[in-house]
PDB file of N, CA and C in Angstrom:
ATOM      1  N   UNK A   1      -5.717  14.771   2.081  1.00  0.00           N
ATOM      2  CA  UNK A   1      -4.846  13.630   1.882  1.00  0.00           C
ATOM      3  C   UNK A   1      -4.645  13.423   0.375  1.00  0.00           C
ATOM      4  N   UNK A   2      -3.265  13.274   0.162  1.00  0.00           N
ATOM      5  CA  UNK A   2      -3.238  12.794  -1.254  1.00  0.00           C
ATOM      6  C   UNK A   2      -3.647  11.445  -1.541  1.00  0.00           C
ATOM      7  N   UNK A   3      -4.312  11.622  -3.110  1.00  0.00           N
ATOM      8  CA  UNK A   3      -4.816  10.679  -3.966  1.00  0.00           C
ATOM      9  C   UNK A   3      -3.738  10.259  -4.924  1.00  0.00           C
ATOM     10  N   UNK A   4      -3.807   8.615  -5.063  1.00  0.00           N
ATOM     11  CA  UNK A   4      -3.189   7.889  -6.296  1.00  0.00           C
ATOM     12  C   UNK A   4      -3.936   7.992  -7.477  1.00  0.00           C
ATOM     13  N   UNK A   5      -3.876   8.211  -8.910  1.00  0.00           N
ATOM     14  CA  UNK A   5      -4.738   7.731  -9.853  1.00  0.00           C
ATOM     15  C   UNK A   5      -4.440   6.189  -9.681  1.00  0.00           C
ATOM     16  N   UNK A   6      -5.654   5.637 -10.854  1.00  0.00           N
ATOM     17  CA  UNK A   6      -5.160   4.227 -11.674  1.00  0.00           C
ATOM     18  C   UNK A   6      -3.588   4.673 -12.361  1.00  0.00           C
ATOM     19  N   UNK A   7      -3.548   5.425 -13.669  1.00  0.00           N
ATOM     20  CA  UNK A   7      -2.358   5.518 -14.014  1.00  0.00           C
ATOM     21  C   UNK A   7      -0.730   5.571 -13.357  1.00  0.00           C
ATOM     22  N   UNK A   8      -1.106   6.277 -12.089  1.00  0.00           N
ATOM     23  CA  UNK A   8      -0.231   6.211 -11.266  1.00  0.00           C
ATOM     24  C   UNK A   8       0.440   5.189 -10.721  1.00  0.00           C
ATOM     25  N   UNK A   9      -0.718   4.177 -10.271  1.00  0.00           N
ATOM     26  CA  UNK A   9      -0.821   2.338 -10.016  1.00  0.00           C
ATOM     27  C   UNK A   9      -0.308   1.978 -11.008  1.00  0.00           C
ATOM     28  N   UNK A  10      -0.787   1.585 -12.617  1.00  0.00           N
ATOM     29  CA  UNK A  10      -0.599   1.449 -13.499  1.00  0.00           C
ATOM     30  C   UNK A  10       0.992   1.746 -14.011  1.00  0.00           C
ATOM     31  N   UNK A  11       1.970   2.456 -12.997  1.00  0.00           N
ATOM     32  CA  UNK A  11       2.852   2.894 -13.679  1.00  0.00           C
ATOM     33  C   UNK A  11       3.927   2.155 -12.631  1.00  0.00           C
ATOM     34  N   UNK A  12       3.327   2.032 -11.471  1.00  0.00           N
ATOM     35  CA  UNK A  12       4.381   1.906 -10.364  1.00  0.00           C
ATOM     36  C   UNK A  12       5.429   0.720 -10.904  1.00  0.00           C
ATOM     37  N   UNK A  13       5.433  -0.148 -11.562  1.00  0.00           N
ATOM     38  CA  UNK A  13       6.252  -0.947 -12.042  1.00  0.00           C
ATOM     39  C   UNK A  13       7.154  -0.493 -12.481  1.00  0.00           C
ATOM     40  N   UNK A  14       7.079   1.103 -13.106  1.00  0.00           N
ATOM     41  CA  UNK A  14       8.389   1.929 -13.454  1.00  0.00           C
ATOM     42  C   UNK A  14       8.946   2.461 -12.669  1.00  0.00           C
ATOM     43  N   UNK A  15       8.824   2.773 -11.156  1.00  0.00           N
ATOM     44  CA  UNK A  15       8.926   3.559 -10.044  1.00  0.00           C
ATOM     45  C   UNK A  15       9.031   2.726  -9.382  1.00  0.00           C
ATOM     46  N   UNK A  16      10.424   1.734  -8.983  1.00  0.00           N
ATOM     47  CA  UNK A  16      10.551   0.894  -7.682  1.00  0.00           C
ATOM     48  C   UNK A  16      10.776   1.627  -6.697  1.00  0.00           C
ATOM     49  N   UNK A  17      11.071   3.143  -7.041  1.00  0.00           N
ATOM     50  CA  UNK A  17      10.721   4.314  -5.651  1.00  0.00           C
ATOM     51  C   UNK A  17       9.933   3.779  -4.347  1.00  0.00           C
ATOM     52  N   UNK A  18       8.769   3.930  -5.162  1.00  0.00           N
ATOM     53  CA  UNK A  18       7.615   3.937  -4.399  1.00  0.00           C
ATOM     54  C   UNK A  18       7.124   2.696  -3.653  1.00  0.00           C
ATOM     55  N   UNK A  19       6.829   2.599  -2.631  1.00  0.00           N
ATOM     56  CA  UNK A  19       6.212   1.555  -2.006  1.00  0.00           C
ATOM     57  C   UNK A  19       4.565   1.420  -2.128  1.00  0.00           C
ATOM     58  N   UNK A  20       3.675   0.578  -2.677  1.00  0.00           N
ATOM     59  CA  UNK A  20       2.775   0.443  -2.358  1.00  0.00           C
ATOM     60  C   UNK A  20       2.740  -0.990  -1.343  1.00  0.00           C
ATOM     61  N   UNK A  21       1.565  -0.584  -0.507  1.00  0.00           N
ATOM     62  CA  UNK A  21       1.317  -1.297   0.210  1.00  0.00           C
ATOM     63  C   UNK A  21      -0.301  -1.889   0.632  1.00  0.00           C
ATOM     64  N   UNK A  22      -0.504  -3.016   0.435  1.00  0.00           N
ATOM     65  CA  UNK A  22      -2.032  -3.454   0.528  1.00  0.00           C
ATOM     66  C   UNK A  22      -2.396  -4.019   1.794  1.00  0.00           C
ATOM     67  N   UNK A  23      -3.344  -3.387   2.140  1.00  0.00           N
ATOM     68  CA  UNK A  23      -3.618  -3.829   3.527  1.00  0.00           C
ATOM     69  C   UNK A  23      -4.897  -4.526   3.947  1.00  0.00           C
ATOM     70  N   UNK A  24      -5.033  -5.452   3.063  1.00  0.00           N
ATOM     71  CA  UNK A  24      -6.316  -6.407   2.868  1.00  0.00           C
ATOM     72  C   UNK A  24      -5.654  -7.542   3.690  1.00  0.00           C
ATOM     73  N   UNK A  25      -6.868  -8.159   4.203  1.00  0.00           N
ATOM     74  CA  UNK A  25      -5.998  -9.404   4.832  1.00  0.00           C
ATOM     75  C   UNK A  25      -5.611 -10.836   3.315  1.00  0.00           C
ATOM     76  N   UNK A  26      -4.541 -11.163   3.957  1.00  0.00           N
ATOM     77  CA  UNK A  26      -4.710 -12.506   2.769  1.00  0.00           C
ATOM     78  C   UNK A  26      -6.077 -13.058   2.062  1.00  0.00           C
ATOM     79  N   UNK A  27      -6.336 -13.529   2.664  1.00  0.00           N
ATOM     80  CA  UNK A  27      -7.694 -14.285   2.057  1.00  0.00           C
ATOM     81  C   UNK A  27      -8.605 -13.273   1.279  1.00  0.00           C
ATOM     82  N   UNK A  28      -8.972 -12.237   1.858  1.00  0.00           N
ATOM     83  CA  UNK A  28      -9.425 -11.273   0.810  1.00  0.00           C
ATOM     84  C   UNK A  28      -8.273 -10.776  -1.093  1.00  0.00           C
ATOM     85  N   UNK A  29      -6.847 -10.999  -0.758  1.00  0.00           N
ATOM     86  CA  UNK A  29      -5.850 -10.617  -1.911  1.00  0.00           C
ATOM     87  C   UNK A  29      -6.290 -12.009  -2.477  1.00  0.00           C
ATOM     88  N   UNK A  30      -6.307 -13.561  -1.899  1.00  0.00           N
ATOM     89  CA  UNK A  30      -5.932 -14.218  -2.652  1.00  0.00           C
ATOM     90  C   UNK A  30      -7.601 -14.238  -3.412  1.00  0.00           C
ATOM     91  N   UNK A  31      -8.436 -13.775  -3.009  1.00  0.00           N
ATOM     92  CA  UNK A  31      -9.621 -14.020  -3.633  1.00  0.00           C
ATOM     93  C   UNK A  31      -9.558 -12.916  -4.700  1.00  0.00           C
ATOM     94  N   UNK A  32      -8.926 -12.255  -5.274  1.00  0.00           N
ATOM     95  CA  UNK A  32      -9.359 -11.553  -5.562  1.00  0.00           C
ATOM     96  C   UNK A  32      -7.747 -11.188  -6.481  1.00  0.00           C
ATOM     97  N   UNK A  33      -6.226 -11.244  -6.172  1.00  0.00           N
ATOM     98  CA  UNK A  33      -5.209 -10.704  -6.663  1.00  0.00           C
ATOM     99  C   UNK A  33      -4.869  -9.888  -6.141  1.00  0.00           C
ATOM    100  N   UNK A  34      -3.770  -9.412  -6.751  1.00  0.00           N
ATOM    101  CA  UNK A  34      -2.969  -7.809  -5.996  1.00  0.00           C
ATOM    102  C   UNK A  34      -2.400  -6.811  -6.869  1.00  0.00           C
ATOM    103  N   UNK A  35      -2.608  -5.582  -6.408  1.00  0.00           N
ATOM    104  CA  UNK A  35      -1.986  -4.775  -7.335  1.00  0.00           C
ATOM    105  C   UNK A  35      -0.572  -4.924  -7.548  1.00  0.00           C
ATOM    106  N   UNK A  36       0.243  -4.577  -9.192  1.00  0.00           N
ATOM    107  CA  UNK A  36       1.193  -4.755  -9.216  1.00  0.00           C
ATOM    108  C   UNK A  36       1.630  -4.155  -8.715  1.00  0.00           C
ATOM    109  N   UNK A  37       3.229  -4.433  -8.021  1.00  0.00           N
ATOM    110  CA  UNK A  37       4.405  -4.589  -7.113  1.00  0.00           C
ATOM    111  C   UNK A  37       3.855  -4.237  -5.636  1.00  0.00           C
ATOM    112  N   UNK A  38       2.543  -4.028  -5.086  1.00  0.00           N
ATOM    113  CA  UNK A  38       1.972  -4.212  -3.946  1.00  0.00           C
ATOM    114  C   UNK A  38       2.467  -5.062  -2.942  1.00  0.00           C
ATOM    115  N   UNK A  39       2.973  -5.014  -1.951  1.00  0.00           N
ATOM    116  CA  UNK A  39       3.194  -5.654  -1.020  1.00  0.00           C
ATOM    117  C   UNK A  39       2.108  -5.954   0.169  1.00  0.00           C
ATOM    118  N   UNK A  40       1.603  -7.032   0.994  1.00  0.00           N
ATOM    119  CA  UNK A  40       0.948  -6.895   1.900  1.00  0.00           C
ATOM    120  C   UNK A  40       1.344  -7.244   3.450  1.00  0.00           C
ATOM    121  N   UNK A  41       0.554  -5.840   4.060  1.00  0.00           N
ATOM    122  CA  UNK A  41       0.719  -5.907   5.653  1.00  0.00           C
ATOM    123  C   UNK A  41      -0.789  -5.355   5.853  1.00  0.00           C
ATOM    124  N   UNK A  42      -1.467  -6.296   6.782  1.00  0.00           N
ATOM    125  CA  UNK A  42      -2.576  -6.350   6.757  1.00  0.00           C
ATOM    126  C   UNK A  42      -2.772  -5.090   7.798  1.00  0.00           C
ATOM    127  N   UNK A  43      -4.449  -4.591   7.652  1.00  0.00           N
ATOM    128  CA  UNK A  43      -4.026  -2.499   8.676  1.00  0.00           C
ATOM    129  C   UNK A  43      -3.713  -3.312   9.968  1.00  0.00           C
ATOM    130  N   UNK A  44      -4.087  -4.407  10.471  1.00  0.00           N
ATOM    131  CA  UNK A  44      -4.410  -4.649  12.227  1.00  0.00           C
ATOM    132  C   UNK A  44      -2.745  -5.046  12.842  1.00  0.00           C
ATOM    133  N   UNK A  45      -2.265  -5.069  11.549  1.00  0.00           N
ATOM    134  CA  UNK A  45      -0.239  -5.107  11.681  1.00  0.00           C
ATOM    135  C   UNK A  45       0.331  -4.395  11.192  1.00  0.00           C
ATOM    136  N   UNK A  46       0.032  -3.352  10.556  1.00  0.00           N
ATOM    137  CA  UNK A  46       0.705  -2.185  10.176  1.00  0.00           C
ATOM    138  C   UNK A  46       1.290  -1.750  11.219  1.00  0.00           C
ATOM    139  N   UNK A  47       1.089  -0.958  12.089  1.00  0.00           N
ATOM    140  CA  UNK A  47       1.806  -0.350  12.836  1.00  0.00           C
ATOM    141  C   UNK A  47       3.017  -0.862  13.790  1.00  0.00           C
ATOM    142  N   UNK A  48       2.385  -2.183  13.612  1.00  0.00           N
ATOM    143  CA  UNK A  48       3.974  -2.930  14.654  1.00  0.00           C
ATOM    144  C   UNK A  48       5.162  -3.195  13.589  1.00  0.00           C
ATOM    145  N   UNK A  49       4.594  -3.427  12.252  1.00  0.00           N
ATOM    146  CA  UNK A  49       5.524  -3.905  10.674  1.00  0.00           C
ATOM    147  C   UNK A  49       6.421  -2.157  10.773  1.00  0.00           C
ATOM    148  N   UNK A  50       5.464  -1.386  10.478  1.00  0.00           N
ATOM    149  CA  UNK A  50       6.637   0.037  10.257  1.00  0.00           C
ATOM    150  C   UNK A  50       7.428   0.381  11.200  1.00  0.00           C
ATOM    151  N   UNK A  51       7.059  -0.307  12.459  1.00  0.00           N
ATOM    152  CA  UNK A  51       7.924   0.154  13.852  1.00  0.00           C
ATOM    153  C   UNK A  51       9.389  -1.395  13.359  1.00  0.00           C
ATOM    154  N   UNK A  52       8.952  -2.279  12.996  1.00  0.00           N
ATOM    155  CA  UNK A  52       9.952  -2.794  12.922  1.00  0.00           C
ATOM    156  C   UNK A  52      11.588  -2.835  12.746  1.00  0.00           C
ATOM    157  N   UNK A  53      12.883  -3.390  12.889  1.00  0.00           N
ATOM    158  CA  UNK A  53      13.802  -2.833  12.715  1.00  0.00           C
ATOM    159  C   UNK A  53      13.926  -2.823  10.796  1.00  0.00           C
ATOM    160  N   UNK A  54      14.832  -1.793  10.213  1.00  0.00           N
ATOM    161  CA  UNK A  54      15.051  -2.001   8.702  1.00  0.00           C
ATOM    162  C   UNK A  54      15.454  -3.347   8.426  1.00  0.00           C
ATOM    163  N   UNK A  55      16.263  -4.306   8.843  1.00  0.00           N
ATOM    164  CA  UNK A  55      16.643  -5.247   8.220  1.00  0.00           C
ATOM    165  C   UNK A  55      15.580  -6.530   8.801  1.00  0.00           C
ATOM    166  N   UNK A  56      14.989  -6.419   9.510  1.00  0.00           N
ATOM    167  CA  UNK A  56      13.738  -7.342   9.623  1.00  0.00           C
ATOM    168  C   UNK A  56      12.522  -7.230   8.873  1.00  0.00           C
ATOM    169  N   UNK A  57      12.164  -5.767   8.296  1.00  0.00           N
ATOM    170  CA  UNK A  57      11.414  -5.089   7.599  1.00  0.00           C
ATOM    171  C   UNK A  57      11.459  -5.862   6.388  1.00  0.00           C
ATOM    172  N   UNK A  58      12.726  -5.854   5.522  1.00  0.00           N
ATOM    173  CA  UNK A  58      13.519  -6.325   4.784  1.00  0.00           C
ATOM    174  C   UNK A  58      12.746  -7.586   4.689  1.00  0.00           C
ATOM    175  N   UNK A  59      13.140  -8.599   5.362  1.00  0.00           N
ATOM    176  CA  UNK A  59      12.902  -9.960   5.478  1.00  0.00           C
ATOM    177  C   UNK A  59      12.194 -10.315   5.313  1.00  0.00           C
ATOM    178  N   UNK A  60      10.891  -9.594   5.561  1.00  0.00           N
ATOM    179  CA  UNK A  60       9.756 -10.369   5.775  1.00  0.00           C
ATOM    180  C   UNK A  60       8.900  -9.727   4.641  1.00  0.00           C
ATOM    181  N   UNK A  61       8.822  -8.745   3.830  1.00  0.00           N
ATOM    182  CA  UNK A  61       8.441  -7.923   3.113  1.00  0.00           C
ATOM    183  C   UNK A  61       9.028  -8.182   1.698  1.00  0.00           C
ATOM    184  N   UNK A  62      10.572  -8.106   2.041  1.00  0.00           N
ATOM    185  CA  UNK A  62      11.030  -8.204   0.534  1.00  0.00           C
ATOM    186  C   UNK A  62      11.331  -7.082  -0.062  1.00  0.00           C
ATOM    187  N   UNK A  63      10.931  -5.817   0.469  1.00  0.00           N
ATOM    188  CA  UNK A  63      11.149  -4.669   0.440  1.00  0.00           C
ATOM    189  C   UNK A  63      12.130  -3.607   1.413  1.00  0.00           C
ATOM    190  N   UNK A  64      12.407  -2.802   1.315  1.00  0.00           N
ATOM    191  CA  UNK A  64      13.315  -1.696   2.332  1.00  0.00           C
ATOM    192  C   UNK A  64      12.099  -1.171   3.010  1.00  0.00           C
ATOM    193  N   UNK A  65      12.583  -0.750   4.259  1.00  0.00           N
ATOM    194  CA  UNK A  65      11.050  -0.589   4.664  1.00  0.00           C
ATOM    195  C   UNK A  65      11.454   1.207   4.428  1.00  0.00           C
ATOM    196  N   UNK A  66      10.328   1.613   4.493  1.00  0.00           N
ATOM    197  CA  UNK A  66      10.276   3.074   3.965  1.00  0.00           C
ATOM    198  C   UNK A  66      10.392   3.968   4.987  1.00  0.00           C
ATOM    199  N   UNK A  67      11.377   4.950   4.236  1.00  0.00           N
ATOM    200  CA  UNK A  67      11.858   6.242   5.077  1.00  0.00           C
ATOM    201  C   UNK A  67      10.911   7.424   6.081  1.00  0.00           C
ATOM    202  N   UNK A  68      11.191   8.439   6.326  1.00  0.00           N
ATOM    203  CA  UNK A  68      10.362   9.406   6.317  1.00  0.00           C
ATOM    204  C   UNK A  68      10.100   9.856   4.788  1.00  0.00           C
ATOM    205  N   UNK A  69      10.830   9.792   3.962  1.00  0.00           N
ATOM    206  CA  UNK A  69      10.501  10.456   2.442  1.00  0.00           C
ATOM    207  C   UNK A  69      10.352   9.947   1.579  1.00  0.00           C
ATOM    208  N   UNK A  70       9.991   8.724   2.235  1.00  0.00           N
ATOM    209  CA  UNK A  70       9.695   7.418   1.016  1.00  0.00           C
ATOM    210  C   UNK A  70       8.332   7.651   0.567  1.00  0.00           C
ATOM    211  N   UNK A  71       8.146   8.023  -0.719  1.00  0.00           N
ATOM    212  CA  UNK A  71       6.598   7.803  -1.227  1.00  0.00           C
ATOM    213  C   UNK A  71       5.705   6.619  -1.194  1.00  0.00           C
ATOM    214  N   UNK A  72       4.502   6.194  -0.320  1.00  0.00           N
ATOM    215  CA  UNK A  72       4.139   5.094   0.372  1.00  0.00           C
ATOM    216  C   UNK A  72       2.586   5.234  -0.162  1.00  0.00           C
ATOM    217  N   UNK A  73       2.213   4.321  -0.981  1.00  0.00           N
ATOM    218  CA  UNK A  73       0.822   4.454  -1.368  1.00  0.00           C
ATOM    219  C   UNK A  73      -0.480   3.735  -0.466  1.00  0.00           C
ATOM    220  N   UNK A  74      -1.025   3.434  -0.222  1.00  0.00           N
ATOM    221  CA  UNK A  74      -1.523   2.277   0.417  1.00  0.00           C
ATOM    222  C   UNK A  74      -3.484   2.109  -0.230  1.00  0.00           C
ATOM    223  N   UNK A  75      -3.343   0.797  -0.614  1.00  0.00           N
ATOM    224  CA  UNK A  75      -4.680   0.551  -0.669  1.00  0.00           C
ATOM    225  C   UNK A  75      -5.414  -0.715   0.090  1.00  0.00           C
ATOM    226  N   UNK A  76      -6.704  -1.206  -0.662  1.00  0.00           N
ATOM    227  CA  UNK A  76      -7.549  -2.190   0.346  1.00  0.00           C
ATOM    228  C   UNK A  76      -8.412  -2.496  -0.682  1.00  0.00           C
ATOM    229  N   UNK A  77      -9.809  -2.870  -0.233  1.00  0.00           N
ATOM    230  CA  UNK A  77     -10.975  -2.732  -1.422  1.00  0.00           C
ATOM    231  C   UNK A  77     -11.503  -1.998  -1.913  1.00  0.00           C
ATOM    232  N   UNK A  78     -11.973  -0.776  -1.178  1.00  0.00           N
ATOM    233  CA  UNK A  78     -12.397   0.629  -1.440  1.00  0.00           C
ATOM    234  C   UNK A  78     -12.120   1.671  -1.417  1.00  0.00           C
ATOM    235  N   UNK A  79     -10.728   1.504  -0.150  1.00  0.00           N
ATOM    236  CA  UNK A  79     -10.372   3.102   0.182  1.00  0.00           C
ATOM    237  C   UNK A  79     -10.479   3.306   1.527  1.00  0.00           C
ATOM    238  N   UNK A  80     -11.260   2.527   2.094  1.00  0.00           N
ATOM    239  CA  UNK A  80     -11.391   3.327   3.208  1.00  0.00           C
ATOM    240  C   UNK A  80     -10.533   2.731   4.391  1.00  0.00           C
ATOM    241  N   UNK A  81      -9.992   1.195   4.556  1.00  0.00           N
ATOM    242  CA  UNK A  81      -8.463   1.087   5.264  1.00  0.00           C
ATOM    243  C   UNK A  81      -7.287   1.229   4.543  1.00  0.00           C
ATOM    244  N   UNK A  82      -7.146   1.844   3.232  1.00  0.00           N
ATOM    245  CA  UNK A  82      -6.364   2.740   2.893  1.00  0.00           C
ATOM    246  C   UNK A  82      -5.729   4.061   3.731  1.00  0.00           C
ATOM    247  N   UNK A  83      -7.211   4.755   3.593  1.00  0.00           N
ATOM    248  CA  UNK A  83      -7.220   6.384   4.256  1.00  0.00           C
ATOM    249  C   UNK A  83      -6.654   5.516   6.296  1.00  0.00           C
ATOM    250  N   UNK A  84      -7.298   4.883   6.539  1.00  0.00           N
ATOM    251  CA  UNK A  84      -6.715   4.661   7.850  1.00  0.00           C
ATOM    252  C   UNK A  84      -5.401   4.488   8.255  1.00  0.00           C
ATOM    253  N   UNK A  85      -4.955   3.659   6.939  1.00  0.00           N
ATOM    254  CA  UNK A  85      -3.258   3.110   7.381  1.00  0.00           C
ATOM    255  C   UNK A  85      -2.341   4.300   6.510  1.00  0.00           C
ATOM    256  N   UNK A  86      -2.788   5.159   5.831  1.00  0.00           N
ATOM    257  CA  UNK A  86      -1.950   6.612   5.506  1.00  0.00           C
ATOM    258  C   UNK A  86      -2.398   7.099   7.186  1.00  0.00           C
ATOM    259  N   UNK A  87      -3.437   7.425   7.587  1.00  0.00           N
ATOM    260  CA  UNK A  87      -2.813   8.136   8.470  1.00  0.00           C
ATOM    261  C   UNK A  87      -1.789   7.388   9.651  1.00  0.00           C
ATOM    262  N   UNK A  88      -2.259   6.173  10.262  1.00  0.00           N
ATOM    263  CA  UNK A  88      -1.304   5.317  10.711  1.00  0.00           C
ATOM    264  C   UNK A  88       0.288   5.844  10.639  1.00  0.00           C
ATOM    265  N   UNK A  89       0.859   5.778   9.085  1.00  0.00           N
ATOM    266  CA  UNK A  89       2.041   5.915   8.578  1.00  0.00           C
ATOM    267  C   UNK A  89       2.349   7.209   8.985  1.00  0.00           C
ATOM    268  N   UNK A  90       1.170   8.700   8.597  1.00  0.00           N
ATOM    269  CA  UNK A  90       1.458   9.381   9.250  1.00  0.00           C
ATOM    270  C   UNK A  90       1.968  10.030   9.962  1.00  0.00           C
ATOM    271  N   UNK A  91       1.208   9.278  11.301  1.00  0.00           N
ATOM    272  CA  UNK A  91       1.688   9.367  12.567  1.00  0.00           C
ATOM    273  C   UNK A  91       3.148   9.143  13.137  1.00  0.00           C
ATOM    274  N   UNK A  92       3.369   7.828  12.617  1.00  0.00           N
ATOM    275  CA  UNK A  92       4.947   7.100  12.499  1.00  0.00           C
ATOM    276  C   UNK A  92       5.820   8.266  11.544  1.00  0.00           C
ATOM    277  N   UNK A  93       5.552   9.173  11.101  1.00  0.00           N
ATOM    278  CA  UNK A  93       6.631  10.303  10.266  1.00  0.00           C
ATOM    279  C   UNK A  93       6.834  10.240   8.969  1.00  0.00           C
ATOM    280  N   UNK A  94       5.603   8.991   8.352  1.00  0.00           N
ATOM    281  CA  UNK A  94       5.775   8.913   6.647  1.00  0.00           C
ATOM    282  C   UNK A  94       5.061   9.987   5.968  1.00  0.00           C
ATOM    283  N   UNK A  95       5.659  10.984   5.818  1.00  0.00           N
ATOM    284  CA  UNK A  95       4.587  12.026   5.933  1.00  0.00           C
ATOM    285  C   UNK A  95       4.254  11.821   3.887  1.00  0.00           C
ATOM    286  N   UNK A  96       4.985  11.146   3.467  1.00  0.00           N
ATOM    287  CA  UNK A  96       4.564  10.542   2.224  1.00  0.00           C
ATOM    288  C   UNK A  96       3.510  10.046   1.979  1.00  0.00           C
ATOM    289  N   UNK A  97       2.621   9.550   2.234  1.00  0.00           N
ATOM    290  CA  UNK A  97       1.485   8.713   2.521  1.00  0.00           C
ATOM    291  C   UNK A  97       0.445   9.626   1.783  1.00  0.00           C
ATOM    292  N   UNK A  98       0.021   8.354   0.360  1.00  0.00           N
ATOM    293  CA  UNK A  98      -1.066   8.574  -0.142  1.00  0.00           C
ATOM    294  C   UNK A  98      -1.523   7.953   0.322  1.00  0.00           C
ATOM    295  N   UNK A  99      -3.271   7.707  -0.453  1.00  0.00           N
ATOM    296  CA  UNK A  99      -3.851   7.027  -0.295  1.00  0.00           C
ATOM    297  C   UNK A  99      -4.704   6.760  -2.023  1.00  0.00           C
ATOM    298  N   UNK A 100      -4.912   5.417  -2.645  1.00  0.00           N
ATOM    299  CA  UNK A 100      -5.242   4.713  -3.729  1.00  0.00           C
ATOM    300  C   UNK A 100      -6.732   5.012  -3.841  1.00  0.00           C
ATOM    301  N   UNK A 101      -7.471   6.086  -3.766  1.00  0.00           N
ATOM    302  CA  UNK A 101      -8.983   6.160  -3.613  1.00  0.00           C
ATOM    303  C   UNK A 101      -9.864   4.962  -4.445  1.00  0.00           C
ATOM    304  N   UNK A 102     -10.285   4.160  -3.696  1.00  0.00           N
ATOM    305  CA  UNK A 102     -11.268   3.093  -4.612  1.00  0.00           C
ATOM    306  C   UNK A 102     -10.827   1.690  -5.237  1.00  0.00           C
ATOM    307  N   UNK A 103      -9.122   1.935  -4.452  1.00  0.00           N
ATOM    308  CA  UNK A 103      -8.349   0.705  -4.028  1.00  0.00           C
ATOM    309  C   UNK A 103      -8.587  -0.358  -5.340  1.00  0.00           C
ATOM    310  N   UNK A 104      -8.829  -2.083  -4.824  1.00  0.00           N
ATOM    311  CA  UNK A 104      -9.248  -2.443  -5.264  1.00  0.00           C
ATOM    312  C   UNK A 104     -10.145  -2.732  -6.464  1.00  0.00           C
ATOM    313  N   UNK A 105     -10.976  -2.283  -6.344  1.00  0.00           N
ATOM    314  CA  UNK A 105     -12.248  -2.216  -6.963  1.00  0.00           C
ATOM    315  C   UNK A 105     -12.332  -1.110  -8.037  1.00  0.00           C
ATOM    316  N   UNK A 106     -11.368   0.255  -7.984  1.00  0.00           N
ATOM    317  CA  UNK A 106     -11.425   1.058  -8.714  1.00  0.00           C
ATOM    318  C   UNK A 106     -10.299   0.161  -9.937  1.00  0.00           C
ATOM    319  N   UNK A 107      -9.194  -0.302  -9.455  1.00  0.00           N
ATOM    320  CA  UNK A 107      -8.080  -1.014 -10.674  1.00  0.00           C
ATOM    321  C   UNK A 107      -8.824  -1.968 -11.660  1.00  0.00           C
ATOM    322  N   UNK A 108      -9.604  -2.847 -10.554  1.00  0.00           N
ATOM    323  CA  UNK A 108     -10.297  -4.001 -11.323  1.00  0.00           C
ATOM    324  C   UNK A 108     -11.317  -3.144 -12.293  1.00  0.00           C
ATOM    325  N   UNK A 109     -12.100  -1.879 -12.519  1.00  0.00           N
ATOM    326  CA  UNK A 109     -12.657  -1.520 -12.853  1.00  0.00           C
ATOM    327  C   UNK A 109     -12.147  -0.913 -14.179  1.00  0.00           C
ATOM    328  N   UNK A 110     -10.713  -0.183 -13.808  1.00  0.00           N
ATOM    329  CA  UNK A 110      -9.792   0.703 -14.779  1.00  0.00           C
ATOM    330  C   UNK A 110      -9.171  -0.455 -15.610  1.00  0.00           C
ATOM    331  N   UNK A 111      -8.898  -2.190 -15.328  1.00  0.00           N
ATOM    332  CA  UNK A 111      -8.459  -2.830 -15.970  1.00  0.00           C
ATOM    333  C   UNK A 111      -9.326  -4.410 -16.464  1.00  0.00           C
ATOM    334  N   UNK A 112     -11.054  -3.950 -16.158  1.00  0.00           N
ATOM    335  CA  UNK A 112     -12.065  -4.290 -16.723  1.00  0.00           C
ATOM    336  C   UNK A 112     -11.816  -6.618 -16.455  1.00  0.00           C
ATOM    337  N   UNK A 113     -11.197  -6.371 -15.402  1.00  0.00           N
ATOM    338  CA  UNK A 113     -11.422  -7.421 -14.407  1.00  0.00           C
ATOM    339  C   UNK A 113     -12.553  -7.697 -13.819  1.00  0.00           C
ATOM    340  N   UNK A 114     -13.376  -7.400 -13.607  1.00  0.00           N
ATOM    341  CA  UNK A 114     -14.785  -7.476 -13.105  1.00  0.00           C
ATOM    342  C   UNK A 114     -15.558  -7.824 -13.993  1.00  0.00           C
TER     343      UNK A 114
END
């Protein structure tokens, strides 16, 4: 599975390409913040959010919802409902789907937040 760096994160503000997507529930983002231009769909709604139609996607997101060739990052706190909701996306045909190894906790670390 592909890996995001920090720099990569770090850059996405130049790349409205890319979708990242955080899949922490609220209360865990608001404790804590969000990566920049991160959007959140928590993993236990992921899969009904990407099945959604595009212009409802839209709505509720704020974003286009992503193609088959849309580059789709996804993180969490550590990584590891990251790696779950890449494959998730996967499955659904995003065959784009990284995954942010160390999520959370690795940014706050690379941007000495902690």
């Amino acid at each position: 599975m592909s890996v995001a760096t920090n720099e990569e994160i770090d850059n996405l503000v130049n790349r409205p390409e890319v979708l990242l997507i955080d899949v922490r529930d609220p209360p865990e983002i608001k404790s804590t913040g969000s990566l920049p231009t991160a959007i959140n769909i928590p993993l236990g709604t992921l899969e009904e959010s990407l099945k959604l139609p595009d212009d409802e996607f839209k709505e509720r997101f704020g974003r286009d919802k992503p193609g088959n060739d849309t580059e789709v990052i996804f993180s969490c706190r550590l990584g590891g409902r990251a790696a779950k909701a890449a494959e998730v996306a996967k499955t659904l045909g995003l065959e784009n789907s990284r995954v942010y190894q160390g999520s959370w906790a690795a940014w706050a670390e690379f941007k000495n937040l902690s």
